[in-house]
C-alpha atoms as a PDB file:
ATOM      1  CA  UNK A   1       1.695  25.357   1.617  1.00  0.00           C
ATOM      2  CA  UNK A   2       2.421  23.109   3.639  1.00  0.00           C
ATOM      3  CA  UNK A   3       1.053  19.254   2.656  1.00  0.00           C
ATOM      4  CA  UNK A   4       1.049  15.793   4.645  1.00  0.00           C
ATOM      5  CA  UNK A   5       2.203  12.911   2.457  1.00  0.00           C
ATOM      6  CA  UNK A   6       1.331   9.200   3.202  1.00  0.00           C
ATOM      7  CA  UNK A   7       3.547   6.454   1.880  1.00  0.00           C
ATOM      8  CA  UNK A   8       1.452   2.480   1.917  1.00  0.00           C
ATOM      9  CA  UNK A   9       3.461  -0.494   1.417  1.00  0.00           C
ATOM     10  CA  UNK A  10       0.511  -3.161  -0.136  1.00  0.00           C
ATOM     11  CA  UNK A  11       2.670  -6.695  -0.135  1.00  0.00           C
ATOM     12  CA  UNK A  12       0.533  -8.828  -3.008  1.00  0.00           C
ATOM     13  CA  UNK A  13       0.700 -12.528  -1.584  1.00  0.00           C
ATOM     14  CA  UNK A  14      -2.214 -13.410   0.530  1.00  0.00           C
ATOM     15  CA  UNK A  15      -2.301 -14.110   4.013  1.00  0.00           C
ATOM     16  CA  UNK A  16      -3.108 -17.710   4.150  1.00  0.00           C
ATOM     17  CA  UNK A  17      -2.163 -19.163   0.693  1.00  0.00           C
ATOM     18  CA  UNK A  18       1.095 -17.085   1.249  1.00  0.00           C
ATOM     19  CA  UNK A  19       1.148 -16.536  -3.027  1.00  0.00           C
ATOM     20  CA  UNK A  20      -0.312 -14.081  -4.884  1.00  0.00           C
ATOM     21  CA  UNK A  21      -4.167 -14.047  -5.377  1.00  0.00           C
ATOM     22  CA  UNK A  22      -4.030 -10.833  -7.845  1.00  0.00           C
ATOM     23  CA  UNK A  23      -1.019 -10.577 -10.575  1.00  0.00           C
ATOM     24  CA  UNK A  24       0.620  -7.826 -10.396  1.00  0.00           C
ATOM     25  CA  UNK A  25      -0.881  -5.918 -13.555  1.00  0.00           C
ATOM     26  CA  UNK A  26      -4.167  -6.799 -12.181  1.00  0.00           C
ATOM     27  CA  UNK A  27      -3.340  -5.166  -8.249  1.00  0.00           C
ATOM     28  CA  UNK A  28      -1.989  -2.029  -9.629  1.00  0.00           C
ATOM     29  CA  UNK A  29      -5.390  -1.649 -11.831  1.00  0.00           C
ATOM     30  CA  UNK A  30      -7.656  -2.356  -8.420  1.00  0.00           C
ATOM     31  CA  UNK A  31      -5.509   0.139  -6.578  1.00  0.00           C
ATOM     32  CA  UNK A  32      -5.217   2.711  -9.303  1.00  0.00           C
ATOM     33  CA  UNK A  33      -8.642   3.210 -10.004  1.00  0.00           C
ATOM     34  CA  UNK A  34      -9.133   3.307  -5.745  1.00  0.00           C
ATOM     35  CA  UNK A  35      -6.959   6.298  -5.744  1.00  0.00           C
ATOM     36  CA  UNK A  36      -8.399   8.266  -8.135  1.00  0.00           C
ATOM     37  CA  UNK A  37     -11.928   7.391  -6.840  1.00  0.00           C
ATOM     38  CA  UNK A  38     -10.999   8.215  -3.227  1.00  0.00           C
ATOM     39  CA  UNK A  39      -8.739  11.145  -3.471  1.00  0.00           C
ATOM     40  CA  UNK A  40      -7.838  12.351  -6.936  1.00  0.00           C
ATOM     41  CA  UNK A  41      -4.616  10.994  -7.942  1.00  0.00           C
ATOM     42  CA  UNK A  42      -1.413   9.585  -6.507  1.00  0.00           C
ATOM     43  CA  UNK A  43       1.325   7.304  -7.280  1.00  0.00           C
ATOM     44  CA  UNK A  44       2.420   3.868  -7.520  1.00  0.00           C
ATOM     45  CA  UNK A  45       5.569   2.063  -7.692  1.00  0.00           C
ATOM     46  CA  UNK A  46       6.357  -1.668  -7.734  1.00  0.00           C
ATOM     47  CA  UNK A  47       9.049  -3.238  -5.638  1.00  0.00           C
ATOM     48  CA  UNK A  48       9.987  -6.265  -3.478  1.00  0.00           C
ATOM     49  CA  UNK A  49       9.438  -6.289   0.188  1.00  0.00           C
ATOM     50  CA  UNK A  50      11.163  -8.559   2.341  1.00  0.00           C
ATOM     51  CA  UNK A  51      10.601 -10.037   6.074  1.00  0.00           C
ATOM     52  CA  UNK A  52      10.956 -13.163   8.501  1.00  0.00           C
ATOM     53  CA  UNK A  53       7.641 -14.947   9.057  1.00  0.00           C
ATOM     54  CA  UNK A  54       6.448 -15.003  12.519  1.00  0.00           C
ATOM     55  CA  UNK A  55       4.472 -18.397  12.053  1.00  0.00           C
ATOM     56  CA  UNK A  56       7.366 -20.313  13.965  1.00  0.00           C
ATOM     57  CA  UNK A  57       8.903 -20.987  10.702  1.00  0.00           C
ATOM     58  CA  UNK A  58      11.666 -18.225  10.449  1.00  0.00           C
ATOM     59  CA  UNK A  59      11.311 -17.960   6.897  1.00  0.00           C
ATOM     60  CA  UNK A  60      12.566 -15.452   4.692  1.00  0.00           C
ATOM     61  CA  UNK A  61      10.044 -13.869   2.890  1.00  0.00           C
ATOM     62  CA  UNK A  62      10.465 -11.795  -0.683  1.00  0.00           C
ATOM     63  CA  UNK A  63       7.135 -10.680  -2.131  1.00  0.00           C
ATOM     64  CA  UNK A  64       5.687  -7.943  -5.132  1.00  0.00           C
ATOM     65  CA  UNK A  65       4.759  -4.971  -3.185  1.00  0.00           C
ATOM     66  CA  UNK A  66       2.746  -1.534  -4.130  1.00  0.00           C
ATOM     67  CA  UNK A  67       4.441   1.302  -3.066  1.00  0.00           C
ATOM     68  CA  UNK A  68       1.935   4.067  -3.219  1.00  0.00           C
ATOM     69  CA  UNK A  69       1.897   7.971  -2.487  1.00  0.00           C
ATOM     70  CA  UNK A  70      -0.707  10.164  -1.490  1.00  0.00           C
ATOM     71  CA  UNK A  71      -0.463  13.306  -0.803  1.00  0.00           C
ATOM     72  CA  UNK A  72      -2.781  15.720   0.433  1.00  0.00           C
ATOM     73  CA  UNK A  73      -5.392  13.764   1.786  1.00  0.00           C
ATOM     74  CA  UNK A  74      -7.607  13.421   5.282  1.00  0.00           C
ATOM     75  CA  UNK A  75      -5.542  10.768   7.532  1.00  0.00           C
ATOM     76  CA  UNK A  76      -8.845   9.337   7.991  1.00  0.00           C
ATOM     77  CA  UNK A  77      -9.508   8.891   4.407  1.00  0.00           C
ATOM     78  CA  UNK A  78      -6.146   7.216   4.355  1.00  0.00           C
ATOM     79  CA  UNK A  79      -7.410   4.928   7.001  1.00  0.00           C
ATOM     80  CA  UNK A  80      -9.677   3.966   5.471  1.00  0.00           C
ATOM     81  CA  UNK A  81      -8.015   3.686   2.268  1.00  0.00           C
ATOM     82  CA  UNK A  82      -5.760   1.404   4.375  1.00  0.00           C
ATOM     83  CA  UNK A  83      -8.266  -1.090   6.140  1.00  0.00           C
ATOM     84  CA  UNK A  84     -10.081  -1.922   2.656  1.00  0.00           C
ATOM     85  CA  UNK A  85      -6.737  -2.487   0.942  1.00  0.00           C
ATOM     86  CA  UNK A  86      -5.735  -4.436   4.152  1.00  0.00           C
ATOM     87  CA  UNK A  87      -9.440  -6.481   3.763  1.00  0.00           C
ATOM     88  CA  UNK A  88      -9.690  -6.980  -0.255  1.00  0.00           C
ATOM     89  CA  UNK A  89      -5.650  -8.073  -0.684  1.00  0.00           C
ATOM     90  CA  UNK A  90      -6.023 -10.020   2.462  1.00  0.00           C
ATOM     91  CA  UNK A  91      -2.879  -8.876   3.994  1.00  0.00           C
ATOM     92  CA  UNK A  92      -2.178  -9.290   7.971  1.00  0.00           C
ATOM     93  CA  UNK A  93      -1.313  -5.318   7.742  1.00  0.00           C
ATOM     94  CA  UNK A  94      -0.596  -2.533   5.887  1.00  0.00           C
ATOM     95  CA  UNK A  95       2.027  -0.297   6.601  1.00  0.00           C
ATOM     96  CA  UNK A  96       1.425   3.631   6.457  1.00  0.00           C
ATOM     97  CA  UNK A  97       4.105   6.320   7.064  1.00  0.00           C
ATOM     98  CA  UNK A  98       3.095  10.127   7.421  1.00  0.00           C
ATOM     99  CA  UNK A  99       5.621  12.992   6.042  1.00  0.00           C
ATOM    100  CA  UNK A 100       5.050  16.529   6.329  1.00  0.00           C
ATOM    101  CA  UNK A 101       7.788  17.229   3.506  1.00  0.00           C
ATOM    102  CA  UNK A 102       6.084  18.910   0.423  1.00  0.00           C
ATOM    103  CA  UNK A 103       6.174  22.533   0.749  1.00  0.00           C
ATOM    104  CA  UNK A 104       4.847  23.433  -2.384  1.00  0.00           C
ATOM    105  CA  UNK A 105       4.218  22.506  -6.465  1.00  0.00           C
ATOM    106  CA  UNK A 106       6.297  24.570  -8.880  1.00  0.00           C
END
């Protein structure tokens, strides 16, 4: 068996307001209950993500992000999965990776 895994980084603070609009506990519900509506299961994992803004600023940014893991799935679905976390955290992007490194459940 061999099964594609996608890895989303969802940073929490909103595009414009540049804070949070969700807290934290409340994000991981909203994307929790996604996942297991739109394919099952998955995981989740908090952590901080960090970049330089591109506004002409140069700032340093540190900010809550989901981590989450999906494996199995359509890469459409994921997509998709993708574009409404993109349009209901209001986020500039979400980042996706694909791995093809699950060979099997034991």
């Amino acid at each position: 068996m061999n099964t594609k895994t996608y890895q989303i980084a969802l940073g929490l603070n909103d595009r414009e307001t540049k804070v949070q609009k969700y807290s934290t506990i409340e994000a991981y519900k909203i994307v929790t209950n996604l996942i297991c509506a739109r394919f099952g299961g998955g995981s989740v994992f908090e952590g901080r993500g960090v970049y330089r803004h591109t506004d002409g600023s140069n700032k340093i940014v540190s900010e809550t992000t989901l981590f989450i893991f999906i494996s199995g799935a359509e890469r459409s679905a994921v997509m998709a999965f993708c574009a409404e976390l993109r349009e209901m955290f209001n986020q500039e992007s979400v980042m996706l990776s694909e791995r093809d490194e699950i060979t099997s459940f034991i």
